[in-house]
N, C-alpha and C. Protein backbone atom coordinates (compact mmCIF):
# COMPACT_ATOMS: atom_id res chain seq x y z
N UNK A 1 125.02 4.75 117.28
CA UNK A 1 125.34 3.88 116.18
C UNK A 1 126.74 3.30 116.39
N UNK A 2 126.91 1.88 116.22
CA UNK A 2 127.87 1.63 116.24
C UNK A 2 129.08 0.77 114.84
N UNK A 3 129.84 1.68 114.83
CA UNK A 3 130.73 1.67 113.97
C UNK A 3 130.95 0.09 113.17
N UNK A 4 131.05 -0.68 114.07
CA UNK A 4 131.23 -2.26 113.85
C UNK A 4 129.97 -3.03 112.87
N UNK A 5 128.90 -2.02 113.75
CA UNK A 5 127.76 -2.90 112.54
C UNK A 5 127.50 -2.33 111.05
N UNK A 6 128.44 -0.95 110.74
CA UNK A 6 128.12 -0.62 109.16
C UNK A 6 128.19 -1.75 108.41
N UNK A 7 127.35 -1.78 107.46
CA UNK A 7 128.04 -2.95 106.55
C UNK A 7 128.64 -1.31 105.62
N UNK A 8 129.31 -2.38 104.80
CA UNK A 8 129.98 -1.08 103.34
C UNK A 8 129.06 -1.22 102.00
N UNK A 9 129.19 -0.19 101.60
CA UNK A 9 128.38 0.33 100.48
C UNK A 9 129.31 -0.74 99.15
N UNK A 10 128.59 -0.51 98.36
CA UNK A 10 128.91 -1.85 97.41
C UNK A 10 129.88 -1.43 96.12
N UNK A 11 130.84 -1.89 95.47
CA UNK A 11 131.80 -1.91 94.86
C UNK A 11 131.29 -0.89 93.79
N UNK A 12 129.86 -1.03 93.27
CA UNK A 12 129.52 0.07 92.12
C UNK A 12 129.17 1.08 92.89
N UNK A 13 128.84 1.33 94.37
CA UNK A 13 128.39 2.48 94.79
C UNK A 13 129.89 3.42 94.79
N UNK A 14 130.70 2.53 95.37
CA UNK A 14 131.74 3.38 95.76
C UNK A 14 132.60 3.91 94.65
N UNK A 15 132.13 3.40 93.40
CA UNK A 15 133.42 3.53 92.00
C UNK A 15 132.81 4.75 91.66
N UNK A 16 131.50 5.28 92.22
CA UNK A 16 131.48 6.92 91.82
C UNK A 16 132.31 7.47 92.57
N UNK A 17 132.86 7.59 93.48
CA UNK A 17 133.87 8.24 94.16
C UNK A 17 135.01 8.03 93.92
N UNK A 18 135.54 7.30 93.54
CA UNK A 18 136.87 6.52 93.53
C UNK A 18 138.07 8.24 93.14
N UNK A 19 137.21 8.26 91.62
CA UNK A 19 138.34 9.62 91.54
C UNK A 19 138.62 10.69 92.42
N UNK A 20 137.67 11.16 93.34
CA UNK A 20 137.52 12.07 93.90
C UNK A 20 138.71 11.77 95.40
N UNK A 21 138.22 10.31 95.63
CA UNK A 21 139.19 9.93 96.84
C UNK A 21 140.67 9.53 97.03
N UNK A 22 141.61 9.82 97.67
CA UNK A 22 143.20 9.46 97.19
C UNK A 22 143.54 8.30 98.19
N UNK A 23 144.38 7.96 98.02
CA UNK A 23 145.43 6.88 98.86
C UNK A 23 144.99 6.01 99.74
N UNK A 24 145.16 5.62 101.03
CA UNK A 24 144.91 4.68 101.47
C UNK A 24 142.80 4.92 102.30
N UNK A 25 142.92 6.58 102.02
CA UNK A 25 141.41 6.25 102.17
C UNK A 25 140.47 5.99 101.45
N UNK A 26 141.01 5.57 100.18
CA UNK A 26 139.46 4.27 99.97
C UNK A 26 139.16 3.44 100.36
N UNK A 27 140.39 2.85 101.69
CA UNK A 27 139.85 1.46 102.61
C UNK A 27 138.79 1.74 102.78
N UNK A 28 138.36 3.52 103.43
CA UNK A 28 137.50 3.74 104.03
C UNK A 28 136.00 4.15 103.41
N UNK A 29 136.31 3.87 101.77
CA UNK A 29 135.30 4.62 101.27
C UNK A 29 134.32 4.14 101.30
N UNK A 30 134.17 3.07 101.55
CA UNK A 30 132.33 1.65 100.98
C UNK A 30 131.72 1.87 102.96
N UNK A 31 132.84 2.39 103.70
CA UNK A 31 132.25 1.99 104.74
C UNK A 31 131.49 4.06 104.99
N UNK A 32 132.24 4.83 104.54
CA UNK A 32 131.88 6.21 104.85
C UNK A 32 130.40 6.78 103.70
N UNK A 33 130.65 5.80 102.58
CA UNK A 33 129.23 6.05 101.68
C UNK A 33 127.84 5.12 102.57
N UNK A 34 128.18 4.11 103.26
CA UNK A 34 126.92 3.78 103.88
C UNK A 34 126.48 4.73 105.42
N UNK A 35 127.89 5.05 105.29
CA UNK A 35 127.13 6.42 106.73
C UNK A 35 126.48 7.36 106.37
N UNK A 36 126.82 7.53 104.95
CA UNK A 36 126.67 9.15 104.18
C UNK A 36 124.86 8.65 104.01
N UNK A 37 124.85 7.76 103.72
CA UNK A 37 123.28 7.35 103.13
C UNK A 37 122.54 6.82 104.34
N UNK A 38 123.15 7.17 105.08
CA UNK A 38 122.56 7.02 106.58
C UNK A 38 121.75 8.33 107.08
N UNK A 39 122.33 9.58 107.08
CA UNK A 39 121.47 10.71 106.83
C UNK A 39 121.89 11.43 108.56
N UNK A 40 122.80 11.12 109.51
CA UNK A 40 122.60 10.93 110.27
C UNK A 40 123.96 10.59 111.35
N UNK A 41 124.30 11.31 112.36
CA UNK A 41 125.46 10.83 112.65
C UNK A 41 125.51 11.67 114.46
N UNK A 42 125.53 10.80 115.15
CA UNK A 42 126.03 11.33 116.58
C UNK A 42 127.35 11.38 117.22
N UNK A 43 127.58 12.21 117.72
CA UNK A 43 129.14 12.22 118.07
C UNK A 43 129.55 13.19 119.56
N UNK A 44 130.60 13.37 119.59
CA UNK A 44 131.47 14.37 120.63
C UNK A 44 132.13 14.96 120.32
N UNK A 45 131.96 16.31 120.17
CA UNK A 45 133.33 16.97 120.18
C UNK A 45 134.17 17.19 121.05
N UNK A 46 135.30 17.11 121.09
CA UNK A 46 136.75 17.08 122.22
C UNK A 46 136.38 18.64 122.41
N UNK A 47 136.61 18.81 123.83
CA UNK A 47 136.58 20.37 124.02
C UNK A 47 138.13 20.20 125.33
N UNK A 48 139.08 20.65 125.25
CA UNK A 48 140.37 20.29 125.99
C UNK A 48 140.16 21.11 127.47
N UNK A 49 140.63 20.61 128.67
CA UNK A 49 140.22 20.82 130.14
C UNK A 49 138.60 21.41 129.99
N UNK A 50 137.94 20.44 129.84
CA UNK A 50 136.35 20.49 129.79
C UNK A 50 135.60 19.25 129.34
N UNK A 51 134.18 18.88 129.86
CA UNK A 51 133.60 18.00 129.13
C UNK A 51 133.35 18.17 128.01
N UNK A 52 133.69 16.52 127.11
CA UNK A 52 132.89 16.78 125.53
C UNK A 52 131.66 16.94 125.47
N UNK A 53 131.57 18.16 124.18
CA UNK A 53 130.01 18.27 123.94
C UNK A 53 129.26 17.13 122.63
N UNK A 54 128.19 16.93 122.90
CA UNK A 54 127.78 15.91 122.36
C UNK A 54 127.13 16.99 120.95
N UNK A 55 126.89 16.15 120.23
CA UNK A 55 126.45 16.90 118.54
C UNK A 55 125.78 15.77 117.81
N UNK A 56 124.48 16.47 117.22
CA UNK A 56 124.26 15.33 116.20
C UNK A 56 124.18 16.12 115.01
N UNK A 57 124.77 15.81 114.23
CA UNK A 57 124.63 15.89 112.49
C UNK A 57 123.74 14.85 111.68
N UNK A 58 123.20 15.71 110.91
CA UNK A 58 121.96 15.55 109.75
C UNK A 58 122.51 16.07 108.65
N UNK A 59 122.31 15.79 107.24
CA UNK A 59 122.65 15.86 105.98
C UNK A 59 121.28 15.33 105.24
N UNK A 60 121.40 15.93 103.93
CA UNK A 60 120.52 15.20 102.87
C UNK A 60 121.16 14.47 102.19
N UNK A 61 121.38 13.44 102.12
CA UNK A 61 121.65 12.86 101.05
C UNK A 61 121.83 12.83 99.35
N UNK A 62 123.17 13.21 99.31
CA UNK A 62 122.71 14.04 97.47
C UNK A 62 123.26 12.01 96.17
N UNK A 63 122.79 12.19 95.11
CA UNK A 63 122.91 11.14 94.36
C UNK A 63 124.55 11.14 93.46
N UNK A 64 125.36 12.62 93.24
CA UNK A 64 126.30 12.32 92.49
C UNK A 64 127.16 13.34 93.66
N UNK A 65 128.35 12.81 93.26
CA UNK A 65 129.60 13.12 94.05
C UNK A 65 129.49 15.03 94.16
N UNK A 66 129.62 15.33 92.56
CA UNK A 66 129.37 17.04 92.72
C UNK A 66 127.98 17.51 93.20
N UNK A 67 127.37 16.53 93.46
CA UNK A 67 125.35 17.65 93.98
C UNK A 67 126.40 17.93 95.75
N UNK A 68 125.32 18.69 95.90
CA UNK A 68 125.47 19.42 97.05
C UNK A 68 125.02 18.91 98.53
N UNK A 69 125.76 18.62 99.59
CA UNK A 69 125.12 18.25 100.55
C UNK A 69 124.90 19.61 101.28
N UNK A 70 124.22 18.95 102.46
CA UNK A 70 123.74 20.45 103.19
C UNK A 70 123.74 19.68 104.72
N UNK A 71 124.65 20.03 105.25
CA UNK A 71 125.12 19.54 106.91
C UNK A 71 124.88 20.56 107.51
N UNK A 72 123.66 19.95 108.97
CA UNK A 72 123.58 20.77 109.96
C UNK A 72 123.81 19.91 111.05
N UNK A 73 124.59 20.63 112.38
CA UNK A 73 124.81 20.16 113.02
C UNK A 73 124.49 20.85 114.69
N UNK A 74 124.04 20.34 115.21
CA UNK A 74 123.71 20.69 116.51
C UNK A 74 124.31 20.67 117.91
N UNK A 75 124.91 21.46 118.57
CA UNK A 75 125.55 20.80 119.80
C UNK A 75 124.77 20.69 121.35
N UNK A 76 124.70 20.09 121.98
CA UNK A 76 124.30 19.84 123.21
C UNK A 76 122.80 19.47 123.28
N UNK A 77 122.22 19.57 122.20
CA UNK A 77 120.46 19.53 122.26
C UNK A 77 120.04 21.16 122.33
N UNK A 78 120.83 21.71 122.16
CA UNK A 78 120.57 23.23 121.86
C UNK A 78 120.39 23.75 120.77
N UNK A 79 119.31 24.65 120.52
CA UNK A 79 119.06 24.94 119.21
C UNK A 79 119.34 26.55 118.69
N UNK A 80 120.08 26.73 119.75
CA UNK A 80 121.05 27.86 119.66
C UNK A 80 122.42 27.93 119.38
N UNK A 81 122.55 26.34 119.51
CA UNK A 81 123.84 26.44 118.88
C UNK A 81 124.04 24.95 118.08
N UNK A 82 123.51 25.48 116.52
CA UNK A 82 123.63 25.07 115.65
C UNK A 82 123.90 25.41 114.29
N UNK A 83 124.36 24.71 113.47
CA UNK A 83 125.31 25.28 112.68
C UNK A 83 124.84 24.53 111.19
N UNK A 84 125.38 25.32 109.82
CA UNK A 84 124.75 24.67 108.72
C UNK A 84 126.10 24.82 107.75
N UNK A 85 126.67 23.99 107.11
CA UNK A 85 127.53 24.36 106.05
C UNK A 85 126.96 23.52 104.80
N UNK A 86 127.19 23.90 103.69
CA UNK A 86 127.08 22.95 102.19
C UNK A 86 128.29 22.96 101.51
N UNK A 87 128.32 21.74 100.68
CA UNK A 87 129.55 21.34 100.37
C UNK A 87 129.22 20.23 99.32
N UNK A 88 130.36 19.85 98.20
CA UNK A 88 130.20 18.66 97.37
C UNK A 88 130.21 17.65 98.24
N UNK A 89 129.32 16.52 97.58
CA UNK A 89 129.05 15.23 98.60
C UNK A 89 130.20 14.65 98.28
N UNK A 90 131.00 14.45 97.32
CA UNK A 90 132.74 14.23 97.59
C UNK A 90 133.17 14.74 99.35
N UNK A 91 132.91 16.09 98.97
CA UNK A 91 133.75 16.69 99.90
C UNK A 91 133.38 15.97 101.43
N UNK A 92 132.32 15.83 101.59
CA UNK A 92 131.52 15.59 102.80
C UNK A 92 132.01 14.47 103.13
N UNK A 93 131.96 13.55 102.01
CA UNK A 93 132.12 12.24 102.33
C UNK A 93 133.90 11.80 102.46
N UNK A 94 134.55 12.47 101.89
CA UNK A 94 136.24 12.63 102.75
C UNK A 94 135.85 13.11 103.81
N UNK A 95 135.43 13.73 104.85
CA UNK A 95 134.98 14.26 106.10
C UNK A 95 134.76 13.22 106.83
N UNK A 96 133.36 12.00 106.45
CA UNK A 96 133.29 10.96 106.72
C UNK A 96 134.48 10.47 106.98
N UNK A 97 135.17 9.76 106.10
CA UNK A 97 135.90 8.94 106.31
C UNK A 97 137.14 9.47 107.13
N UNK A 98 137.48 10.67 107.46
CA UNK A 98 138.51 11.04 108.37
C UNK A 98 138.04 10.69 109.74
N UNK A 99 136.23 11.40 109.85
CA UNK A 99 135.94 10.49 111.05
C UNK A 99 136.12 8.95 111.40
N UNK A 100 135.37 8.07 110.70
CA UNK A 100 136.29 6.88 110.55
C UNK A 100 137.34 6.35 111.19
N UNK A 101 137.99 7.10 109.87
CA UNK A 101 139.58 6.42 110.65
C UNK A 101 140.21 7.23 112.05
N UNK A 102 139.88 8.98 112.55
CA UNK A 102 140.01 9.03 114.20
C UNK A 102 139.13 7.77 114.96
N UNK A 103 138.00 7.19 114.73
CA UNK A 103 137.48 6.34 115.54
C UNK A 103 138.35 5.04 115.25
N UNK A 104 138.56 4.73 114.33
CA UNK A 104 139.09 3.60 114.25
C UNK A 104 140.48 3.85 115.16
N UNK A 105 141.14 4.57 114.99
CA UNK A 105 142.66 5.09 115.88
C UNK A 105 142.67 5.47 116.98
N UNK A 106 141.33 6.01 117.35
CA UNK A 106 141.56 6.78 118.95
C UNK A 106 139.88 6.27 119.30
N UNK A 107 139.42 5.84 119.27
CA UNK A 107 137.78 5.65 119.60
C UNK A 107 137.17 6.72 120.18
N UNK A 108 137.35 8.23 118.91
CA UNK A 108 136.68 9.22 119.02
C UNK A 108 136.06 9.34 118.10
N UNK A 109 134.61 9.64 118.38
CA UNK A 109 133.56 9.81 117.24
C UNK A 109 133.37 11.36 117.66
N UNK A 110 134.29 11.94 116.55
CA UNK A 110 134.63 13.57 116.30
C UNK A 110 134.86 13.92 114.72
N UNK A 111 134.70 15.28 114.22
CA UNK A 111 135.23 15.53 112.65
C UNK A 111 136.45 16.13 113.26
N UNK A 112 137.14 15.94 111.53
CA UNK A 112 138.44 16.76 112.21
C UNK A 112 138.58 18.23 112.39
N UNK A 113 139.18 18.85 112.56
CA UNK A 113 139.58 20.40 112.97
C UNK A 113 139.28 21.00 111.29
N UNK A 114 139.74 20.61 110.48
CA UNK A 114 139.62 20.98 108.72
C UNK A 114 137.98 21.06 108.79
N UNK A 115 137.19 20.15 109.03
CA UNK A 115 135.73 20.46 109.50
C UNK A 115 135.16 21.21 110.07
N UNK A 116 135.50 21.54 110.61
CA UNK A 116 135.04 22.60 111.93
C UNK A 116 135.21 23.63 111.46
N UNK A 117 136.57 24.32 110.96
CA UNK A 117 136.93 25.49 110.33
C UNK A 117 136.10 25.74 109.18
N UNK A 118 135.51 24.55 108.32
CA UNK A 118 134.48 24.88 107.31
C UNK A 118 133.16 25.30 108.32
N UNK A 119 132.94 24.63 109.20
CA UNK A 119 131.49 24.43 109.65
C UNK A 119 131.06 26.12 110.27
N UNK A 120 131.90 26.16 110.81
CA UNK A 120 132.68 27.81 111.26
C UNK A 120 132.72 28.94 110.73
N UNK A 121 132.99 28.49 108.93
CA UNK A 121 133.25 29.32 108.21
C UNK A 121 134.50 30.34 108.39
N UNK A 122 135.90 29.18 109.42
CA UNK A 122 136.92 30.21 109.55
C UNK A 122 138.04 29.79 108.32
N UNK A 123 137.44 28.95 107.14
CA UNK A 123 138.75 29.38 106.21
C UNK A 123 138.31 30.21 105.02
């Protein structure tokens, strides 16, 4: 998928979030709610002196900011190593948009480290 062709989610979609989201990332919010409703997301994780491993993430799609998403994510095409966390679709969808903006800054389609440690379950 490529980043350039999202269109953004529409001014009433995104005003359910608005409170939930702070500062300059609501640039990112109309464009991270049409990924979120995308269901769906391929990427790389940076692994340092090693190749990146590739991952695809799946979610359900929940309707209000507090319902619950449920992210699983897979690495390499292995189904041994895959992983499940749940979380407010707020929450998820700040996740989104951090991805985002690393792609937009570094043209890495990765979550950040704050992700991982949830996905992990190391906080």
């Amino acid at each position: 998928m490529s980043f350039e062709q999202l269109h953004p989610a529409t001014q009433q979609q995104a005003s359910v979030y608005l409170p939930y989201i702070q500062g300059n990332k609501r640039n990112f919010l109309p464009y991270a709610i049409s990924l979120y409703q995308k269901g769906v997301l391929e990427g790389y994780r940076k692994i340092e002196g090693s190749d990146n491993i590739p991952f695809v993430a799946t979610w359900n799609v929940a309707t209000l900011p507090s319902d619950l998403t449920r992210c699983r994510m897979q690495f390499d095409g292995n189904a041994e190593l895959s992983y499940e966390v749940m979380m407010a679709s707020f929450e998820f969808i700040n996740f989104l948009i951090e991805f985002i903006e690393n792609y937009e800054r570094y043209h890495v389609t990765d979550f950040s480290q704050v992700f991982y440690r949830k996905l992990l379950r190391f906080e």
